[in-house]
PDB file of N, CA and C in Angstrom:
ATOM      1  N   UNK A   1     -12.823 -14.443 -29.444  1.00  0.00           N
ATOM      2  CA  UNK A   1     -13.081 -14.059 -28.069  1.00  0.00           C
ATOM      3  C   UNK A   1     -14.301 -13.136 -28.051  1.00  0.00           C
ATOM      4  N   UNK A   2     -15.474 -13.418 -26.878  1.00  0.00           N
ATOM      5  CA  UNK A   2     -16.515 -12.670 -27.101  1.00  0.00           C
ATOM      6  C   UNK A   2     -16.284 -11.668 -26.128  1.00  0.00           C
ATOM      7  N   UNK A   3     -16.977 -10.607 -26.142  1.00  0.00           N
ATOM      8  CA  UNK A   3     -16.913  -9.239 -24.942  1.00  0.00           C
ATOM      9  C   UNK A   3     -16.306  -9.740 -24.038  1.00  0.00           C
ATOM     10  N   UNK A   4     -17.299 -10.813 -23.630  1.00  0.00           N
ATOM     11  CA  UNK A   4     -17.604 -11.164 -21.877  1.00  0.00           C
ATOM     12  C   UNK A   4     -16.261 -11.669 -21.273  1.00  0.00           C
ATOM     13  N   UNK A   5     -15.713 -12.477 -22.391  1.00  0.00           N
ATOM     14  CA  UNK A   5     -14.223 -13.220 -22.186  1.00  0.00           C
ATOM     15  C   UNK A   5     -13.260 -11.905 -22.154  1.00  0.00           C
ATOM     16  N   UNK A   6     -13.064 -10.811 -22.932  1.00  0.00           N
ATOM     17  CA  UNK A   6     -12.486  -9.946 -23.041  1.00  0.00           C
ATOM     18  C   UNK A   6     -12.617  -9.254 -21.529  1.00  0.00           C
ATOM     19  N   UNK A   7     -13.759  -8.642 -21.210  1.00  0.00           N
ATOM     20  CA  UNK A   7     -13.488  -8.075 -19.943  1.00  0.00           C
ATOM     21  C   UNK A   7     -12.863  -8.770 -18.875  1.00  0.00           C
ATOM     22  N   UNK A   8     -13.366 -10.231 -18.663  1.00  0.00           N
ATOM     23  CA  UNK A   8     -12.593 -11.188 -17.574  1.00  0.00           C
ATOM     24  C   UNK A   8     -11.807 -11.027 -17.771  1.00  0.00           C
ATOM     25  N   UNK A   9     -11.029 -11.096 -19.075  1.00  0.00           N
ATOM     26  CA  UNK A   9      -9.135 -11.079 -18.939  1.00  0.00           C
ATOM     27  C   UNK A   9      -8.836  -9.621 -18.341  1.00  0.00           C
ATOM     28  N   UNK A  10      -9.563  -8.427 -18.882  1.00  0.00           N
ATOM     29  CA  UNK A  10      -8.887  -6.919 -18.419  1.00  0.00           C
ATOM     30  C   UNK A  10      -9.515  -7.244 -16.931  1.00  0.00           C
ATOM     31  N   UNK A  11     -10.062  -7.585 -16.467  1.00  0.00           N
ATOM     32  CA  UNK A  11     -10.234  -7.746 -14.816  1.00  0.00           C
ATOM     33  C   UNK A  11      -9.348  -8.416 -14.308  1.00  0.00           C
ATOM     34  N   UNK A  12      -8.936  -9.751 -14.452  1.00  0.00           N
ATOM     35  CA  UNK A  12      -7.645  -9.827 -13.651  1.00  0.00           C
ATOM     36  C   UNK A  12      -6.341  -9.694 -13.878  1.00  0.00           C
ATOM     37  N   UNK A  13      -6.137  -9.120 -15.473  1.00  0.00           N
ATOM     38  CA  UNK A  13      -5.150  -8.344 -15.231  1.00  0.00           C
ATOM     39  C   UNK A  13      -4.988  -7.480 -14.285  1.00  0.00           C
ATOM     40  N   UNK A  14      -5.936  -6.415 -14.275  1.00  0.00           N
ATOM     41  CA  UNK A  14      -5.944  -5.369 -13.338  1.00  0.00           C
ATOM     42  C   UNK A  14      -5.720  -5.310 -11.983  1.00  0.00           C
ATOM     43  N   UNK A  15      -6.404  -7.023 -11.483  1.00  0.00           N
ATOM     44  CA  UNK A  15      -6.191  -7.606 -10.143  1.00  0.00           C
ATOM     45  C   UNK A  15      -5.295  -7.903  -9.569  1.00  0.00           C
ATOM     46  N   UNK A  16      -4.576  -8.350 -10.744  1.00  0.00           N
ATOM     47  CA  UNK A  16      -3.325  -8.661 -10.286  1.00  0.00           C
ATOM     48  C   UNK A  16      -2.268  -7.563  -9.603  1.00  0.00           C
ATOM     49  N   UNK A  17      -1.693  -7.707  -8.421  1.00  0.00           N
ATOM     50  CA  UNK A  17      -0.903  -7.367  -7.422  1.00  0.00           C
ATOM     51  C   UNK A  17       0.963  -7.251  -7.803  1.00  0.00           C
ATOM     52  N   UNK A  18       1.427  -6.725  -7.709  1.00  0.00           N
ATOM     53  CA  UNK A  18       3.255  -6.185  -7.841  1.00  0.00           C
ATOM     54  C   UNK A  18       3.365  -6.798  -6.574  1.00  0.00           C
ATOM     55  N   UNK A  19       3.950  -7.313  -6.301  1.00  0.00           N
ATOM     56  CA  UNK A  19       4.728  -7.504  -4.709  1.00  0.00           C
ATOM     57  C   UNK A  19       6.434  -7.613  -4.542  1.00  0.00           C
ATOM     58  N   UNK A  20       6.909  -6.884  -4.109  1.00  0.00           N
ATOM     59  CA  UNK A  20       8.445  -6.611  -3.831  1.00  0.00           C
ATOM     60  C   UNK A  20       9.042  -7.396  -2.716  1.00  0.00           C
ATOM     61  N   UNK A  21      10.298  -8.110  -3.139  1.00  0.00           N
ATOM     62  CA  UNK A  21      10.683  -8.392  -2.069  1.00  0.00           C
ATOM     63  C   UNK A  21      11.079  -7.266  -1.131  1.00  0.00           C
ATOM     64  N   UNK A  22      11.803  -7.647   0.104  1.00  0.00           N
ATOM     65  CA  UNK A  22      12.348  -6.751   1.067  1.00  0.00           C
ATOM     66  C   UNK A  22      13.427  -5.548   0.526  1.00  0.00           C
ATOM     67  N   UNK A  23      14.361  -6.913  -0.360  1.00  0.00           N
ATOM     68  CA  UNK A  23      15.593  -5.789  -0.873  1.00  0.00           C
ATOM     69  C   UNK A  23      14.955  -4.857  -2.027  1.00  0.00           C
ATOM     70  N   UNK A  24      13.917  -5.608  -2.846  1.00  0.00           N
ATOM     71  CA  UNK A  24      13.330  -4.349  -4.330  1.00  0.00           C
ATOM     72  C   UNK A  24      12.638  -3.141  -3.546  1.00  0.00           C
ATOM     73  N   UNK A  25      12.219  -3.407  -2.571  1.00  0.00           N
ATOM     74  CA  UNK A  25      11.378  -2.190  -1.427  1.00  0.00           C
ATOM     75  C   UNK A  25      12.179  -1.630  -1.615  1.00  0.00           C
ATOM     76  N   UNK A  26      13.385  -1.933  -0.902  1.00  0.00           N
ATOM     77  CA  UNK A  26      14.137  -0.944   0.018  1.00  0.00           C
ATOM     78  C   UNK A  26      14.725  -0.139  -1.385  1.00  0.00           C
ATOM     79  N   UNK A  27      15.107  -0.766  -2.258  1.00  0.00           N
ATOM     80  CA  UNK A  27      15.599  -0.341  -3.634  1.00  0.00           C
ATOM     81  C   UNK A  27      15.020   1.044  -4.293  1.00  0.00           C
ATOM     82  N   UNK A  28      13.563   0.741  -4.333  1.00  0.00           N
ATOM     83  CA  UNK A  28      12.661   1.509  -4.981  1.00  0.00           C
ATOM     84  C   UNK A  28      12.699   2.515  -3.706  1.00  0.00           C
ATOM     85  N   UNK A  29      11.844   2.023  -2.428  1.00  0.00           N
ATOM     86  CA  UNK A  29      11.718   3.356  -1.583  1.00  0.00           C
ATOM     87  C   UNK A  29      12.947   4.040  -0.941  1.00  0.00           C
ATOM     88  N   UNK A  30      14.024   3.713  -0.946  1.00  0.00           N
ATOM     89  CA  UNK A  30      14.805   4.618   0.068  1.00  0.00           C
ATOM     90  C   UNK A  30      15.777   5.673  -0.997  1.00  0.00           C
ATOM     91  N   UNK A  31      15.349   5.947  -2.104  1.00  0.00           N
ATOM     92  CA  UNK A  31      15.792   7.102  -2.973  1.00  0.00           C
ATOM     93  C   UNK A  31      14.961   7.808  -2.905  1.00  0.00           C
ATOM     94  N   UNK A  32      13.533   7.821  -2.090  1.00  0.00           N
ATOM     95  CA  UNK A  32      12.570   8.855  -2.864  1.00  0.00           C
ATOM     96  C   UNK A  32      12.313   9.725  -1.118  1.00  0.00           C
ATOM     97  N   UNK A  33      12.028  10.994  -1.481  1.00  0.00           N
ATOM     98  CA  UNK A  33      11.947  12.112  -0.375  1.00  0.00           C
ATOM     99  C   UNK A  33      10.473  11.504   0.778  1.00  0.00           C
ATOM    100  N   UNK A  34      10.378  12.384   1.326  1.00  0.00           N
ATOM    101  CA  UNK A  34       9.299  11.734   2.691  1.00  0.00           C
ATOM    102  C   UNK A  34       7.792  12.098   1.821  1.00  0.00           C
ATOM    103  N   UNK A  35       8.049  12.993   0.942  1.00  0.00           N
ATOM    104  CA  UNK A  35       7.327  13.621   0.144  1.00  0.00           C
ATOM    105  C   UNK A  35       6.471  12.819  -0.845  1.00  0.00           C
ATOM    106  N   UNK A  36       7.870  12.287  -1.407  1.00  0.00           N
ATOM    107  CA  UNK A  36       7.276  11.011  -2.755  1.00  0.00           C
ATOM    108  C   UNK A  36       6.352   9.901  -1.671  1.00  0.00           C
ATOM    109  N   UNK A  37       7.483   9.482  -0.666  1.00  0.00           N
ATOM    110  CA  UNK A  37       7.013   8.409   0.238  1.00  0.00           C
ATOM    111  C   UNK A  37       5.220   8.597   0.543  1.00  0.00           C
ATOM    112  N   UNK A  38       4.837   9.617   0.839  1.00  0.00           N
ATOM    113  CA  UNK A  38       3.929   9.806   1.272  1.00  0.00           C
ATOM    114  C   UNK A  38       2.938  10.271   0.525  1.00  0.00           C
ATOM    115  N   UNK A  39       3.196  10.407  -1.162  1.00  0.00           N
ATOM    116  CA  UNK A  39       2.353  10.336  -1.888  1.00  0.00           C
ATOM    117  C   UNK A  39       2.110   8.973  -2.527  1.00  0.00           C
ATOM    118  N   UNK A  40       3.069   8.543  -2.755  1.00  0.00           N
ATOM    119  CA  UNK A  40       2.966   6.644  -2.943  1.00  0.00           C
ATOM    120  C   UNK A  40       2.366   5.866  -1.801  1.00  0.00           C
ATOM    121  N   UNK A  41       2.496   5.966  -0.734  1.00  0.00           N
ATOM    122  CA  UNK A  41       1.753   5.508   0.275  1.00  0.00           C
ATOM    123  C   UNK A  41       0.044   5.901  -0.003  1.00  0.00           C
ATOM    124  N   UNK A  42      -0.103   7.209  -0.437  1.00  0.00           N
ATOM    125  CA  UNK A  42      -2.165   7.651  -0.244  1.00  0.00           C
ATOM    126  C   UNK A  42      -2.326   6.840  -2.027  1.00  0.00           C
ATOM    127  N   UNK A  43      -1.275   7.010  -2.704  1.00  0.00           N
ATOM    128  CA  UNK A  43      -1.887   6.375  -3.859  1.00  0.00           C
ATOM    129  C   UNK A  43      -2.332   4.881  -4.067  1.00  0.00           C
ATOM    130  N   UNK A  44      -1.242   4.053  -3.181  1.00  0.00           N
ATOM    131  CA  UNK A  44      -1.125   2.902  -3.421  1.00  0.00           C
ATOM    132  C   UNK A  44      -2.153   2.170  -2.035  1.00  0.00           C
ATOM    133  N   UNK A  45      -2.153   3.168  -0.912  1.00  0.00           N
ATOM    134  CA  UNK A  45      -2.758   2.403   0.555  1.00  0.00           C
ATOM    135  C   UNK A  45      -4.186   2.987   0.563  1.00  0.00           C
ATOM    136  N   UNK A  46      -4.778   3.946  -0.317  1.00  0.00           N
ATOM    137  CA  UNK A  46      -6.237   4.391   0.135  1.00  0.00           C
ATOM    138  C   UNK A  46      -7.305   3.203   0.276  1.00  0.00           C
ATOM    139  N   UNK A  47      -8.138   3.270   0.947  1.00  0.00           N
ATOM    140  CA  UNK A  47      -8.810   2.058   1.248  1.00  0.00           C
ATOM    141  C   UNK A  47      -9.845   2.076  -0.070  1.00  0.00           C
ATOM    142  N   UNK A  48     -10.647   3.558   0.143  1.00  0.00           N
ATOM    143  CA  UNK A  48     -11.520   3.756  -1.049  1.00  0.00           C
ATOM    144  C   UNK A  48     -11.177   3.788  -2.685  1.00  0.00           C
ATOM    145  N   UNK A  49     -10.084   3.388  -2.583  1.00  0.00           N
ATOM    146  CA  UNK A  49      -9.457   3.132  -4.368  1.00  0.00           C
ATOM    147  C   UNK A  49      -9.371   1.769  -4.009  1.00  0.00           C
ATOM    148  N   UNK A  50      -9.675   0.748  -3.099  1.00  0.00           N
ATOM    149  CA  UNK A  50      -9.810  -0.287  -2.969  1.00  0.00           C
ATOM    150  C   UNK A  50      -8.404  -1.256  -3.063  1.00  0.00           C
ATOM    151  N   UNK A  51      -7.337  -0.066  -2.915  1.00  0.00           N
ATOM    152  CA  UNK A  51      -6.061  -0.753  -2.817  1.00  0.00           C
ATOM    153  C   UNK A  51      -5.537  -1.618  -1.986  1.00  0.00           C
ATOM    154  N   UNK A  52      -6.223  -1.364  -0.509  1.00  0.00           N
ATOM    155  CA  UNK A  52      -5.738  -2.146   0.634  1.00  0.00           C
ATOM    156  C   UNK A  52      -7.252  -1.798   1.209  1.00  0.00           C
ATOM    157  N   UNK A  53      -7.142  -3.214   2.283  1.00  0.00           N
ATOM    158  CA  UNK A  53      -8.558  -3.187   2.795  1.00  0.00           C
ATOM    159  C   UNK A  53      -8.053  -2.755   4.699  1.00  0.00           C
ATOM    160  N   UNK A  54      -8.784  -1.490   5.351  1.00  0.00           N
ATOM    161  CA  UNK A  54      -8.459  -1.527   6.557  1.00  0.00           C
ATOM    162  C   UNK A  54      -8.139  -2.731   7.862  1.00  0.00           C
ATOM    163  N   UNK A  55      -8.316  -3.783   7.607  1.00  0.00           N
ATOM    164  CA  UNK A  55      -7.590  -5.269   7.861  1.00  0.00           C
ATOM    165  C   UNK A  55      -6.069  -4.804   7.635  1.00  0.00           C
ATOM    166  N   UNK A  56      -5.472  -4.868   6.272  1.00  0.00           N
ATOM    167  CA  UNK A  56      -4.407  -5.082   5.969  1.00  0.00           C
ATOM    168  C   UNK A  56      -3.518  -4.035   5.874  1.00  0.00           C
ATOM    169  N   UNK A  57      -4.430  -3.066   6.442  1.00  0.00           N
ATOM    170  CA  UNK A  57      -3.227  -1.781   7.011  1.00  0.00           C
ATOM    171  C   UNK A  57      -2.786  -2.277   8.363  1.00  0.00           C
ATOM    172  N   UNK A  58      -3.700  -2.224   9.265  1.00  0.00           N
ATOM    173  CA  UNK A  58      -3.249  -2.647  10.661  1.00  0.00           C
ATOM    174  C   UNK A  58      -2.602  -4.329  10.664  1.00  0.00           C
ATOM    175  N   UNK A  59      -2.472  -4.722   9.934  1.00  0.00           N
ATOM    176  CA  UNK A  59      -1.957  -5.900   9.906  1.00  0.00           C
ATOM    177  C   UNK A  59       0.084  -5.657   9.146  1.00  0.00           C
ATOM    178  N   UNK A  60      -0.110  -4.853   8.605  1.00  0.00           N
ATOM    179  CA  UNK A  60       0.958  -4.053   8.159  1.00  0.00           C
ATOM    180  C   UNK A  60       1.701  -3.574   9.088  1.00  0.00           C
ATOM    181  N   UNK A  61       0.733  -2.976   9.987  1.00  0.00           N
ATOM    182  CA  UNK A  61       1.241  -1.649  10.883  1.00  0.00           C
ATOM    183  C   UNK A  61       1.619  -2.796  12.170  1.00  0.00           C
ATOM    184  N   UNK A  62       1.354  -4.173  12.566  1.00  0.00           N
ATOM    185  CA  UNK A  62       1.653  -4.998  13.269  1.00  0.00           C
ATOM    186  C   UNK A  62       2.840  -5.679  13.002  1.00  0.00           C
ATOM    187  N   UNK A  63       2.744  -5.652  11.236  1.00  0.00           N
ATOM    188  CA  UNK A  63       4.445  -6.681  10.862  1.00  0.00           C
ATOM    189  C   UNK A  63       5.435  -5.867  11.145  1.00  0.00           C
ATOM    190  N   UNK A  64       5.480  -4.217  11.265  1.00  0.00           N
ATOM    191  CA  UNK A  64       6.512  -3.046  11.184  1.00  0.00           C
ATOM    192  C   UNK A  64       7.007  -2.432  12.847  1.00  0.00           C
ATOM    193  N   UNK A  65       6.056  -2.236  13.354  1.00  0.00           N
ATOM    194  CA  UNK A  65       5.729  -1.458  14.442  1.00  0.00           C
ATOM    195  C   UNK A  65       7.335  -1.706  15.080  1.00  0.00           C
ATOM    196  N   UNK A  66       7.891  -3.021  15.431  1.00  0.00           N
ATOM    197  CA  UNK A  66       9.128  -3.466  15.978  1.00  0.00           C
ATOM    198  C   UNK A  66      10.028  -2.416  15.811  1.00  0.00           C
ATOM    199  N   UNK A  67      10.023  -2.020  14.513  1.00  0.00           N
ATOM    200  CA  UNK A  67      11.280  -1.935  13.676  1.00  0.00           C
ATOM    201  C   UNK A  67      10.954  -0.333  13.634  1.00  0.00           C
ATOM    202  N   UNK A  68      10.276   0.015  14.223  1.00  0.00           N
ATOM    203  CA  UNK A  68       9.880   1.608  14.398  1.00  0.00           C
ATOM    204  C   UNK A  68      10.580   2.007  15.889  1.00  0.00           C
ATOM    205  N   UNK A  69      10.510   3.620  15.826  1.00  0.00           N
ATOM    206  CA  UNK A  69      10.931   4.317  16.961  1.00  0.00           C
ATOM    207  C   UNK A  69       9.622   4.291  17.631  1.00  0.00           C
ATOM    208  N   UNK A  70       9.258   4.853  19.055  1.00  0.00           N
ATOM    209  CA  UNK A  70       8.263   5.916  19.039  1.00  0.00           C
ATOM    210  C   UNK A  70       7.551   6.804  18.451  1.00  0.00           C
ATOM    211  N   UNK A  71       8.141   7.100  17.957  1.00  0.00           N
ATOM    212  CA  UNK A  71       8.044   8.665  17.269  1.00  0.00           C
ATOM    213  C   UNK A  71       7.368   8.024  15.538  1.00  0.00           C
ATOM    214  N   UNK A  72       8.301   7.219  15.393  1.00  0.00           N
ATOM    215  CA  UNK A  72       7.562   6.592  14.037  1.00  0.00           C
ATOM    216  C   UNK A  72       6.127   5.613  13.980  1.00  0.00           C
ATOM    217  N   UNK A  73       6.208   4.910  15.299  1.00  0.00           N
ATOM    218  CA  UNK A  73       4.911   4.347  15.352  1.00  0.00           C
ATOM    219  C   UNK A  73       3.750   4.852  15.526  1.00  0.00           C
ATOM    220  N   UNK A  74       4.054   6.515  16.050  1.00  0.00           N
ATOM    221  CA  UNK A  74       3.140   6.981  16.322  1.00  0.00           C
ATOM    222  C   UNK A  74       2.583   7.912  14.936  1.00  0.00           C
ATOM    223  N   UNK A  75       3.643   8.409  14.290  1.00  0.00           N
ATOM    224  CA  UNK A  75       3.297   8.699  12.782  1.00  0.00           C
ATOM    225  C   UNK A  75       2.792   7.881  12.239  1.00  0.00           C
ATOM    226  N   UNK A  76       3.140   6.290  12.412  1.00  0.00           N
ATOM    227  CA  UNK A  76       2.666   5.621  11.189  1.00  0.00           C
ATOM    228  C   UNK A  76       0.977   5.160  11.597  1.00  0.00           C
ATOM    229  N   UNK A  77       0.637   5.118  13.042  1.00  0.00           N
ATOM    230  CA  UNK A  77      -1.016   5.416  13.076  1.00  0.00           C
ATOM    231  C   UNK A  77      -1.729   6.114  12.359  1.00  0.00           C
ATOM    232  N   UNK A  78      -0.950   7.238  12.840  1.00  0.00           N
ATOM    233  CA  UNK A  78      -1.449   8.595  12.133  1.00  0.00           C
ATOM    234  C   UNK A  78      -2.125   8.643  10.813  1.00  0.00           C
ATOM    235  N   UNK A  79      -0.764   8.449  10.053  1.00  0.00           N
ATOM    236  CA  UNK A  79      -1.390   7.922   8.527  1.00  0.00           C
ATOM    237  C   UNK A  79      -1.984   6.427   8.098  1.00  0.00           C
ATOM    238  N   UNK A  80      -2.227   5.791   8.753  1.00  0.00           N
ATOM    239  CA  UNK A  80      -3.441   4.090   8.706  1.00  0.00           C
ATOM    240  C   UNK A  80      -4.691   5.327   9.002  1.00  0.00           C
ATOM    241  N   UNK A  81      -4.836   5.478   9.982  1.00  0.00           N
ATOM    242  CA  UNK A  81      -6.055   6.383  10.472  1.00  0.00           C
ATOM    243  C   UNK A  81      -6.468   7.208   9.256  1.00  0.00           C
ATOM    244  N   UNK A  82      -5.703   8.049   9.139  1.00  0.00           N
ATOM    245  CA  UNK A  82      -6.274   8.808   7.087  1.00  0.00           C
ATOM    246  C   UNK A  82      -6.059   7.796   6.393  1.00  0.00           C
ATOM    247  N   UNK A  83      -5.404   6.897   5.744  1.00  0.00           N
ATOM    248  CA  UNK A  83      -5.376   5.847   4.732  1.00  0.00           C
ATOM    249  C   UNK A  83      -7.111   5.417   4.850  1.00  0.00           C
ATOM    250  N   UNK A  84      -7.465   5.244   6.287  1.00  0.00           N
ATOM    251  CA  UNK A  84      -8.353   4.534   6.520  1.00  0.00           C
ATOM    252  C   UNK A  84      -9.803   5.089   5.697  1.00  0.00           C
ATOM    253  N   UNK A  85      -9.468   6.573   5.968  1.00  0.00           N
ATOM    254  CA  UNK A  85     -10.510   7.577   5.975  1.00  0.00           C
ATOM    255  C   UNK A  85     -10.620   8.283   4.594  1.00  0.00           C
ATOM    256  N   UNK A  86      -9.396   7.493   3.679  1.00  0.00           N
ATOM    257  CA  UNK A  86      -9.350   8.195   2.649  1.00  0.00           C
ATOM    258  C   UNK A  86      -9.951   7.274   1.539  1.00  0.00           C
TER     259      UNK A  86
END
């Protein structure tokens, strides 16, 4: 294997995406404080770490919004808006 082949493979390893179903979500997130929540959210949603692209926050924030209060939809702007900015 030469360099060039070597880096392609560590690139899409890296590319490659985790995706949870509904129940592993709920599994993983609903043990952890608003605290953890919301440091896993800036780690995993910052736009500028190129984790999520501002498209696919508000596209997020469209699949959820239902299933929110008031009060939560209006938090969860809140933080898309810094995700956005971060």
């Amino acid at each position: 294997m030469n360099i060039k082949d070597h880096i392609d493979k560590h690139k899409k390893s890296q590319e490659q995406t985790t995706y949870f179903t509904p129940d592993e979500a709920m599994e993983k997130y609903s043990k952890m404080s608003e605290e953890e929540l919301m440091q896993e959210l800036f780690r995993v949603g910052a736009c500028s770490r190129g984790g999520v692209t501002p498209e696919e926050l508000d596209e997020f924030y469209d699949g959820i919004k239902s299933m929110l209060s008031p009060e939560q939809q209006e938090k969860m702007k809140d933080l898309i808006t810094q995700l956005k900015m971060s």
